[in-house]
Protein backbone atom coordinates (compact mmCIF):
# COMPACT_ATOMS: atom_id res chain seq x y z
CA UNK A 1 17.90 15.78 -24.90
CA UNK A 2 13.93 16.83 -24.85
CA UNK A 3 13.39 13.63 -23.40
CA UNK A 4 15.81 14.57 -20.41
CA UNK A 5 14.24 17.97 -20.01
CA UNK A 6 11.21 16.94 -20.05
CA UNK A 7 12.08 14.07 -17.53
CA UNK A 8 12.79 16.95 -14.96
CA UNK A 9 10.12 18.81 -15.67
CA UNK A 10 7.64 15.78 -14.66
CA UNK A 11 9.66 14.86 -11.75
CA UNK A 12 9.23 18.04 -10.40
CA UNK A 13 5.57 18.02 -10.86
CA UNK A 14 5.60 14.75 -9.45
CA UNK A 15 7.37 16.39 -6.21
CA UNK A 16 4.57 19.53 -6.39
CA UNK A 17 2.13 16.67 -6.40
CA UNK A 18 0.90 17.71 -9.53
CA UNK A 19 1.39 13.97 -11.23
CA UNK A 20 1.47 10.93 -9.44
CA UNK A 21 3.06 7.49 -10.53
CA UNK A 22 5.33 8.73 -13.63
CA UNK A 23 6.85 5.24 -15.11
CA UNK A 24 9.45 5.77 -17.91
CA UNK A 25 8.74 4.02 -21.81
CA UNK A 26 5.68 2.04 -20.84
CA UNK A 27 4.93 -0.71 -23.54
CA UNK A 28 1.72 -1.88 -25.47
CA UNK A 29 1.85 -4.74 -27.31
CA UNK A 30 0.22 -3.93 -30.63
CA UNK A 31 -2.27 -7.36 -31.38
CA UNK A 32 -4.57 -7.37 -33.84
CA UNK A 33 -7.43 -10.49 -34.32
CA UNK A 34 -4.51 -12.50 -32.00
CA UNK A 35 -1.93 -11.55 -34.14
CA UNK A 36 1.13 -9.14 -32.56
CA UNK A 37 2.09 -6.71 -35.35
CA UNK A 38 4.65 -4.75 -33.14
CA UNK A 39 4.60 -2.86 -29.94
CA UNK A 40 4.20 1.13 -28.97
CA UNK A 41 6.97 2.28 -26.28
CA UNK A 42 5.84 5.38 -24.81
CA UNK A 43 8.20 7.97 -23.45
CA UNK A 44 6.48 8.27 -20.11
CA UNK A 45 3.11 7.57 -18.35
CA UNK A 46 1.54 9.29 -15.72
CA UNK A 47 -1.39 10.03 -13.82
CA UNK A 48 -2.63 13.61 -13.92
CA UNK A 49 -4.15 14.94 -10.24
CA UNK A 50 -6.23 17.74 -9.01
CA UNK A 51 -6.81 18.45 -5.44
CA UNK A 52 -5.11 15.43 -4.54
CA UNK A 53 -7.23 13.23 -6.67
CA UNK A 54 -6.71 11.85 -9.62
CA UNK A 55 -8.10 13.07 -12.90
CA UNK A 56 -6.64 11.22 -15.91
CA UNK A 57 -3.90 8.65 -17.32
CA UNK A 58 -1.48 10.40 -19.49
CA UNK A 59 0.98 8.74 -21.76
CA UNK A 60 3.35 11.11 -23.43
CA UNK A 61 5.43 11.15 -26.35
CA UNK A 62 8.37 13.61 -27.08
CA UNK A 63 8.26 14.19 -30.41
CA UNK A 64 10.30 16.31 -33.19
CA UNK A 65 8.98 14.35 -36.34
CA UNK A 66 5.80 12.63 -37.07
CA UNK A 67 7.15 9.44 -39.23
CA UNK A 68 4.15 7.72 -40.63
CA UNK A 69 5.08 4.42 -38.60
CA UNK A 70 4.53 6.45 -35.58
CA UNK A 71 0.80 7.98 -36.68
CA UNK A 72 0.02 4.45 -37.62
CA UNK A 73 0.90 3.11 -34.31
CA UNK A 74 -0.82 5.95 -32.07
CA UNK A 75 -4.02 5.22 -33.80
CA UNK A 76 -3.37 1.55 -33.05
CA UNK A 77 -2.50 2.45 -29.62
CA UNK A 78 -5.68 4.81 -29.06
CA UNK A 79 -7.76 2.11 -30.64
CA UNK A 80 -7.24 -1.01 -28.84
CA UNK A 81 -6.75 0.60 -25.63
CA UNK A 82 -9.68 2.42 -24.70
CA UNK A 83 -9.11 5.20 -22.10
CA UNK A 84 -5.52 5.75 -23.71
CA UNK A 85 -4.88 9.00 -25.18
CA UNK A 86 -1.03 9.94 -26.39
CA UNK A 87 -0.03 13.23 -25.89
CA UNK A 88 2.78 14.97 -27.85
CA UNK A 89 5.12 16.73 -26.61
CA UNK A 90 6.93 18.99 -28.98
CA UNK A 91 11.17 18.08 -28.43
């Protein structure tokens, strides 16, 4: 259900021009010295604009609890995909 809300929310911002480009559960393959330990699915991914240009990337996660295989797997994200920052999103 947060994920819904928060669906709308971005779609209206999207509308208001506020975010451009909002994709739903983008993927990262998690691979490590060639060798694919698992993969990240984002809720959504976005970019963030200002004036009608475009400021930053955004991939965000709505979350309600913090399981350890998800802090492991942000870090992994953040890590080997420079530029990529996830934000929470409290559900």
């Amino acid at each position: 259900m947060a994920e819904a809300r928060r669906y709308g929310q971005l779609k209206i911002m999207e509308r208001a021009g506020e975010i451009a480009d909002l994709e739903l559960q983008p993927v990262y393959p998690l691979v490590v010295a060639g060798i694919k330990i698992g993969k990240y699915i984002g809720d959504f991914r976005y970019v963030e604009m200002r004036k009608g240009a475009a400021v930053a990337r955004v991939v965000e996660d709505c979350k309600g609890v913090r399981t350890p295989v998800y802090r492991l797997k942000k870090k992994l994200v953040e890590a080997l995909y420079p530029g990529v920052k996830i934000v929470e999103v409290s559900a």
